[in-house]
Protein backbone atom coordinates (compact mmCIF):
# COMPACT_ATOMS: atom_id res chain seq x y z
CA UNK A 1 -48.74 -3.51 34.01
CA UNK A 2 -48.36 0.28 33.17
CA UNK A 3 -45.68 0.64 36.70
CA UNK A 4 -43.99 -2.61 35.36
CA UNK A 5 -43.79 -0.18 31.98
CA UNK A 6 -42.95 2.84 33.55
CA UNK A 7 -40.22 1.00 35.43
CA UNK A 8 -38.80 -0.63 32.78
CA UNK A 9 -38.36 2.74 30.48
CA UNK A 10 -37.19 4.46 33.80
CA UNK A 11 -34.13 1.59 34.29
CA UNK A 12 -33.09 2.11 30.28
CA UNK A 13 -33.47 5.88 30.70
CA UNK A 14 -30.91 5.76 33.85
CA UNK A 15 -28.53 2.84 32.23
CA UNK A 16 -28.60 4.87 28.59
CA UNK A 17 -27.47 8.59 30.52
CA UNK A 18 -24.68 6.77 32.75
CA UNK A 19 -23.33 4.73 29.49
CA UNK A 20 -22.74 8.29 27.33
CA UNK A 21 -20.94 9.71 30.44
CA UNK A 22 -18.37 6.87 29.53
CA UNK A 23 -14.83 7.57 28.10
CA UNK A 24 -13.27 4.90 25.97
CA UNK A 25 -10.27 3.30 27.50
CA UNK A 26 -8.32 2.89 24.88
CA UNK A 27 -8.27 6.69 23.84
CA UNK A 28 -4.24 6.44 23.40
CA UNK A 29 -2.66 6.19 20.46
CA UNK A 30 0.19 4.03 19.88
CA UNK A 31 2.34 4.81 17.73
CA UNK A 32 4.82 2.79 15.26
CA UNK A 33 8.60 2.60 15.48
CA UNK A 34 11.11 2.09 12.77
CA UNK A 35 12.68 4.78 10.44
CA UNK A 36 11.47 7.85 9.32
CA UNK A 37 8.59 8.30 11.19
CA UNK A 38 6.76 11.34 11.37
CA UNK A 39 5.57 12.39 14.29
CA UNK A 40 2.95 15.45 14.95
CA UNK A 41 3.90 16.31 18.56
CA UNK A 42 2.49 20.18 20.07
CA UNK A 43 3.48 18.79 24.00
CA UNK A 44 5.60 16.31 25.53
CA UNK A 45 3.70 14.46 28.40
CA UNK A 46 5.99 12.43 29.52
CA UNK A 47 9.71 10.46 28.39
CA UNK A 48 11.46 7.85 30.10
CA UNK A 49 14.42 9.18 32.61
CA UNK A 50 17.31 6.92 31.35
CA UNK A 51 20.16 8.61 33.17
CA UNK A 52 21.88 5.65 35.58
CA UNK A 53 21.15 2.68 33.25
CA UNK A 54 23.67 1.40 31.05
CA UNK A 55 23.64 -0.50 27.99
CA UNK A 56 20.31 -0.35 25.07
CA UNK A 57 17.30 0.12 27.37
CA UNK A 58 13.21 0.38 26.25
CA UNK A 59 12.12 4.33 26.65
CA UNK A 60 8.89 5.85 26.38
CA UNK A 61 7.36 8.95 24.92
CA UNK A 62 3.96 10.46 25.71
CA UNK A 63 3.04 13.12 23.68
CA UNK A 64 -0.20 15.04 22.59
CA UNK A 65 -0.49 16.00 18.83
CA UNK A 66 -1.94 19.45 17.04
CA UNK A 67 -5.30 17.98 17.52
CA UNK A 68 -5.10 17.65 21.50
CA UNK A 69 -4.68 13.80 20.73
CA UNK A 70 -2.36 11.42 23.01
CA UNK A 71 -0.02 9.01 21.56
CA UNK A 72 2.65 6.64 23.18
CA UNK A 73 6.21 5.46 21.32
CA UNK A 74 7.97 2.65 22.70
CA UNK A 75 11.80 2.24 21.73
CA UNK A 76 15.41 1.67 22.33
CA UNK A 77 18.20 4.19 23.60
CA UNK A 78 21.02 4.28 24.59
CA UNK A 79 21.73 4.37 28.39
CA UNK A 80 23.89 7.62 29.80
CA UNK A 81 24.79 6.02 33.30
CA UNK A 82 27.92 3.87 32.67
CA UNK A 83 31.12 5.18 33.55
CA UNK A 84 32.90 2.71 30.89
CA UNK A 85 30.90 3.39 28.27
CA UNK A 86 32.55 6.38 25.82
């Protein structure tokens, strides 16, 4: 009964230590569009290349704030890649 113990505490020990080496997935933070928003950004990460589509196309920005946090904005721009468009 005491190895059955021993066993037991041995399993939680090993599942607790690989469970705090976890990250949580959802770590981004997604940010609100509309007007006026503020936004706290110390680094681009990424933006959507939009040169070659024409028309009002979805764009991204990744971006880490002052606190080392990453945040994603989704919205509309204007595409640069139509020759009719003035």
């Amino acid at each position: 009964m005491k190895l059955f113990t021993l066993a037991f505490a041995a399993l939680l020990t090993t599942g607790s230590a690989f469970a705090a080496d976890t990250v949580p997935a959802s770590n981004v933070i997604h940010d609100k569009t509309g007007f006026f928003v503020h936004l706290d950004v110390a680094k681009v990460v990424s933006s959507t290349d939009t040169y070659g589509q024409c028309g009002v196309v979805p764009a991204q920005l990744r971006y880490l704030d002052h606190q080392g946090r990453e945040h994603v904005l989704d919205y509309q721009v204007q595409g640069v890649g139509c020759a009719s468009d003035n």
